[in-house]
N, C-alpha and C. Protein backbone atom coordinates (compact mmCIF):
# COMPACT_ATOMS: atom_id res chain seq x y z
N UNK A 1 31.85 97.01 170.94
CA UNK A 1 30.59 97.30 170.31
C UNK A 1 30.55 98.78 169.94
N UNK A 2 30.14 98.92 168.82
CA UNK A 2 30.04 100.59 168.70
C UNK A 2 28.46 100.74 167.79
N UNK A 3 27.94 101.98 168.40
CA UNK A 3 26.54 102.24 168.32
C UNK A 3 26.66 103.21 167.69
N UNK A 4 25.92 103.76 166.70
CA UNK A 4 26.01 105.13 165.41
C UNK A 4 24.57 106.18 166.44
N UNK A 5 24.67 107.29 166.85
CA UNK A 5 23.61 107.73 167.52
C UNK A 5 23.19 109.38 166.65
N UNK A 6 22.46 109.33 166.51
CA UNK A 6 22.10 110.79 165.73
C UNK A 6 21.53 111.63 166.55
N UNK A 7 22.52 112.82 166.68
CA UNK A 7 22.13 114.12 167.69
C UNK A 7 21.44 114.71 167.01
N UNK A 8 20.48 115.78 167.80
CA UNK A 8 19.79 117.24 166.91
C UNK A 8 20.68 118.35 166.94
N UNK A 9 20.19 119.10 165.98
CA UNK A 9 21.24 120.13 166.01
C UNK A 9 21.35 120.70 167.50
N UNK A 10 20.70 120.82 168.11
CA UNK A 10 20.88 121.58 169.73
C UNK A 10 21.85 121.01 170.07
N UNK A 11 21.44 119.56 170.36
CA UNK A 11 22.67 118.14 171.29
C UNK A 11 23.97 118.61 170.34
N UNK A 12 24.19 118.87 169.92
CA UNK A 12 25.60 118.98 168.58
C UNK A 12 26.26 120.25 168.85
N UNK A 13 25.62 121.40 169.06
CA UNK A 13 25.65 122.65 169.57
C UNK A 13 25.81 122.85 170.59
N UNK A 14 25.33 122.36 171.94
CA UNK A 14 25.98 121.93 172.97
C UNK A 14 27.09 121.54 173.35
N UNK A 15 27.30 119.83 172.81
CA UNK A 15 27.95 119.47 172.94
C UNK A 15 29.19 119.87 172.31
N UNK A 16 29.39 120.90 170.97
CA UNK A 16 30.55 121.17 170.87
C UNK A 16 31.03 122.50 171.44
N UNK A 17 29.52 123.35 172.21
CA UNK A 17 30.43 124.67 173.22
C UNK A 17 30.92 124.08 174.25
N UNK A 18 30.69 122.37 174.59
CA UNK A 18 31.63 122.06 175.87
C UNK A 18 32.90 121.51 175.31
N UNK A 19 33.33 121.51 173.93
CA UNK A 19 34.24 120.33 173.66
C UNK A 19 35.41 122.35 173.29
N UNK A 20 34.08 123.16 172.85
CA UNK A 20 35.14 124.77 172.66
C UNK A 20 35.42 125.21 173.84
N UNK A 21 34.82 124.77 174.76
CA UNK A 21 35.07 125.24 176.11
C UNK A 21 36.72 124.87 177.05
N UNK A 22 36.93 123.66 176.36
CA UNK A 22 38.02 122.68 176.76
C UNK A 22 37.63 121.98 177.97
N UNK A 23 36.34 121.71 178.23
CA UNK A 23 35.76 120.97 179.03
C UNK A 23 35.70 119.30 178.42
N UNK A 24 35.98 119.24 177.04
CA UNK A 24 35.93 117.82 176.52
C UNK A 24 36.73 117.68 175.44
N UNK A 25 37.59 116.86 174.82
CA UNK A 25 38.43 117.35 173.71
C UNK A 25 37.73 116.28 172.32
N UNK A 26 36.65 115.99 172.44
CA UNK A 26 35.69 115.56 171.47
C UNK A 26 34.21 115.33 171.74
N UNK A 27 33.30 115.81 170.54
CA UNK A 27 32.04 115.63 171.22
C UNK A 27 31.43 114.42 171.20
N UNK A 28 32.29 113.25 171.07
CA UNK A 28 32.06 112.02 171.28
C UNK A 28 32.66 111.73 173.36
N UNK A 29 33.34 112.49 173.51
CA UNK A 29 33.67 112.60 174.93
C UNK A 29 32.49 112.84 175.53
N UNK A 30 32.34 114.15 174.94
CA UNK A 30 30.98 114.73 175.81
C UNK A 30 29.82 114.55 176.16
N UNK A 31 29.49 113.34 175.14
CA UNK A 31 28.55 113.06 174.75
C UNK A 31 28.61 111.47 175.60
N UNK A 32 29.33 110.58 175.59
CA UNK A 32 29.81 109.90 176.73
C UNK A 32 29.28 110.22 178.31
N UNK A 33 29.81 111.41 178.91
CA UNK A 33 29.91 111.85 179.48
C UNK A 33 28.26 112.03 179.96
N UNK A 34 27.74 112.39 178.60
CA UNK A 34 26.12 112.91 179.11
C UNK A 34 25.29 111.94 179.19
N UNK A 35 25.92 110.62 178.63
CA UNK A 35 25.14 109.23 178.90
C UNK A 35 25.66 108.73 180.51
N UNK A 36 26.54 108.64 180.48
CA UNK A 36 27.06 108.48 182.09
C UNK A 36 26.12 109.36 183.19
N UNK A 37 26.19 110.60 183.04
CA UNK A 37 25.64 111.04 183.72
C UNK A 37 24.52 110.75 183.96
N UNK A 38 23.48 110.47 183.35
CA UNK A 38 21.93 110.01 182.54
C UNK A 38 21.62 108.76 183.51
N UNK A 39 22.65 108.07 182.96
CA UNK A 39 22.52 106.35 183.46
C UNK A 39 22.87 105.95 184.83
N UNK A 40 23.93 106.98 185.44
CA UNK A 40 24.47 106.47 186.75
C UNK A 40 23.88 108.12 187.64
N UNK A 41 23.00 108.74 187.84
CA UNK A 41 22.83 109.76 187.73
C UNK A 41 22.38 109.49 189.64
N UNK A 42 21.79 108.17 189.69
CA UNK A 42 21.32 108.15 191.07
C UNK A 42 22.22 107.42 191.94
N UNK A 43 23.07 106.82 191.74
CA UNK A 43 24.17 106.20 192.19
C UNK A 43 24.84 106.63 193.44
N UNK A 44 24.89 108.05 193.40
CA UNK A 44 25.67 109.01 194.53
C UNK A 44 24.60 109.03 195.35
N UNK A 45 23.43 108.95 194.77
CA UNK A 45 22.49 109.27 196.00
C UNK A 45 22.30 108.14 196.81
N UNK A 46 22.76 106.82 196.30
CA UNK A 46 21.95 105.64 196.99
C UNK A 46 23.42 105.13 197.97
N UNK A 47 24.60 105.97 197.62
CA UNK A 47 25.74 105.89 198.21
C UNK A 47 25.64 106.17 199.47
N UNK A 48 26.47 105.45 200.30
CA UNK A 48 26.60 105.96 202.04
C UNK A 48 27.96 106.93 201.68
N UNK A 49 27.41 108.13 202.12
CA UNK A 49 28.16 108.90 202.66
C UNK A 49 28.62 109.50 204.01
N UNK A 50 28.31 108.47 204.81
CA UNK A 50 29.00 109.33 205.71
C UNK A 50 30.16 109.53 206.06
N UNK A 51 31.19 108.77 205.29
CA UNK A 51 32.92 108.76 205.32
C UNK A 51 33.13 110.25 205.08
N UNK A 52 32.13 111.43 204.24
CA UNK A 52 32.56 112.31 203.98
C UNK A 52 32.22 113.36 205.18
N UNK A 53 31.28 112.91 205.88
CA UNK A 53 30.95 114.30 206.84
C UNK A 53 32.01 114.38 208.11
N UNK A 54 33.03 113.95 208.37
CA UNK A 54 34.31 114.08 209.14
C UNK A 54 35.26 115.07 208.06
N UNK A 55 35.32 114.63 206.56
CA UNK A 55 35.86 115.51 206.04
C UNK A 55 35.43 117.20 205.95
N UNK A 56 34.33 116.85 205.80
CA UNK A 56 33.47 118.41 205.87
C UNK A 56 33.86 119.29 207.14
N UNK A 57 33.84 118.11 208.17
CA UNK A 57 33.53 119.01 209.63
C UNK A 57 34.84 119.68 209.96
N UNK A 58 36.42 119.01 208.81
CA UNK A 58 37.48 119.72 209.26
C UNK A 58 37.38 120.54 208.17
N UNK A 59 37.03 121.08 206.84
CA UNK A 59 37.17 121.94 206.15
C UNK A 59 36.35 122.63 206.67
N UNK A 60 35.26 122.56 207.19
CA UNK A 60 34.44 123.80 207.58
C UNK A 60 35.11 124.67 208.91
N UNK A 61 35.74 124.03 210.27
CA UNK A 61 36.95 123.79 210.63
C UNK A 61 37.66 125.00 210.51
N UNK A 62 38.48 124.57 209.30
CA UNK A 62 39.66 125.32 208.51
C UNK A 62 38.68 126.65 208.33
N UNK A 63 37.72 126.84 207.79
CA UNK A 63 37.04 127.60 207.10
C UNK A 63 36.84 128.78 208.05
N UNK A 64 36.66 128.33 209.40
CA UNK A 64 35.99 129.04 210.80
C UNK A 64 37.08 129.74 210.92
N UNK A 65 38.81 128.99 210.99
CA UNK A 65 40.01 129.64 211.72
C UNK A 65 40.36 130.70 210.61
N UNK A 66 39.70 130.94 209.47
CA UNK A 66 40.41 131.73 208.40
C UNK A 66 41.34 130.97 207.31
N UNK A 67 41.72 129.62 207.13
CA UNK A 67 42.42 129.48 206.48
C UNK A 67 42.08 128.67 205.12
N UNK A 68 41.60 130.06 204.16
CA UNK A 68 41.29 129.70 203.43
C UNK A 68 41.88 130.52 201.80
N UNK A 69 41.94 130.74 200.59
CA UNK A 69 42.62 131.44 199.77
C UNK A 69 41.32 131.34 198.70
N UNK A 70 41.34 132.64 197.91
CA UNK A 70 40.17 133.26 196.92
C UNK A 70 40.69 132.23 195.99
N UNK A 71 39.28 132.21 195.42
CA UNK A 71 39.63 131.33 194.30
C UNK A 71 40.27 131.22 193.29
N UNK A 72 40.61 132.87 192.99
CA UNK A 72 41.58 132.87 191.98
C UNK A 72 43.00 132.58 192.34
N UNK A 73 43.27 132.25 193.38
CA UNK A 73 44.66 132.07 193.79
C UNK A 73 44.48 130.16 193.65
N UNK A 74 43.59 129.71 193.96
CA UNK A 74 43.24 128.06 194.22
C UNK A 74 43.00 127.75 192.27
N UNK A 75 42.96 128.34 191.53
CA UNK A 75 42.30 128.35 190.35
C UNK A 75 43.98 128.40 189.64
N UNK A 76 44.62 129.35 190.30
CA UNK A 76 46.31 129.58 189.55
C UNK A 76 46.96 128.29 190.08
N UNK A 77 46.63 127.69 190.96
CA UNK A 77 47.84 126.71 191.93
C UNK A 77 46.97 125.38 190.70
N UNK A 78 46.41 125.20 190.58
CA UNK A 78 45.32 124.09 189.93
C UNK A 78 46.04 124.21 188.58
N UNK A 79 45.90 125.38 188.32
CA UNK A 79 46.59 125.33 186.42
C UNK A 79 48.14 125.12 186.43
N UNK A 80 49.02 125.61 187.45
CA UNK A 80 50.57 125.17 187.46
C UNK A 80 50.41 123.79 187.94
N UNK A 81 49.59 123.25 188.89
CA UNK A 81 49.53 121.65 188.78
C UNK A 81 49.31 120.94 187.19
N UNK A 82 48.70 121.64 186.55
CA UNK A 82 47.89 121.17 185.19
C UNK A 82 49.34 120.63 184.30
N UNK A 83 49.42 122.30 184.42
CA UNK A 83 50.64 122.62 183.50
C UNK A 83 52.39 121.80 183.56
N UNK A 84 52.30 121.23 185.24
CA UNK A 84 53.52 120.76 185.72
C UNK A 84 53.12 118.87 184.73
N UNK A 85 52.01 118.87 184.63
CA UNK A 85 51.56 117.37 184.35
C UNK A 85 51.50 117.24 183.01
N UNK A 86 51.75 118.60 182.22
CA UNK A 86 51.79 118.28 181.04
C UNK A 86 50.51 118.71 179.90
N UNK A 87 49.44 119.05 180.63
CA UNK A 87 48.16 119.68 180.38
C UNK A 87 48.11 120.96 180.08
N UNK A 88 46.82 121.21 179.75
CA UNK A 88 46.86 122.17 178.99
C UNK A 88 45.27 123.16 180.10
N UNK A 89 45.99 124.29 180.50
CA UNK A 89 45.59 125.16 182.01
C UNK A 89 43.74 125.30 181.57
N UNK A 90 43.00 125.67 182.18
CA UNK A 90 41.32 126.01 181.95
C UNK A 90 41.86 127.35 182.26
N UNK A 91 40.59 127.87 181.50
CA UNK A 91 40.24 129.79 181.79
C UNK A 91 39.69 129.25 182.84
């Protein structure tokens, strides 16, 4: 099924500083993306999470003993992962 949707200039302007951003590589992505978000927006909230608070309690954990690296070092290891996969790195 395909639906024809008419943005305003703002939604268009937006959506293409996220598609210049390299956050989306069309503003039909992005725009996807902003219906998803929209539509499934409460989903996480109605989710059980507590599988995650064991994860938390060892990164916070880690966090206490010092072992942790600035982000720009976690930000370089992320883009040679990018880059090893064939992608193309984020500022």
């Amino acid at each position: 099924m395909t639906t024809t949707v008419t943005l305003t200039p703002k939604q268009e302007a937006e959506l293409a500083a996220l598609v210049a951003a390299g956050d989306f590589a069309s503003i039909e992505e992005a725009a996807r993306a902003a219906i998803d978000e929209t539509l499934f927006a409460g989903e996480i909230e109605d989710d059980d999470l507590e599988w995650v608070k064991p994860l938390l309690d060892e990164a916070r954990a880690d966090m206490a003993k010092g072992n942790t690296i600035p982000f720009s070092e976690y930000k370089a290891q992320l883009n040679a992962e990018i880059v090893a996969l064939g992608g193309t790195p984020r500022q």
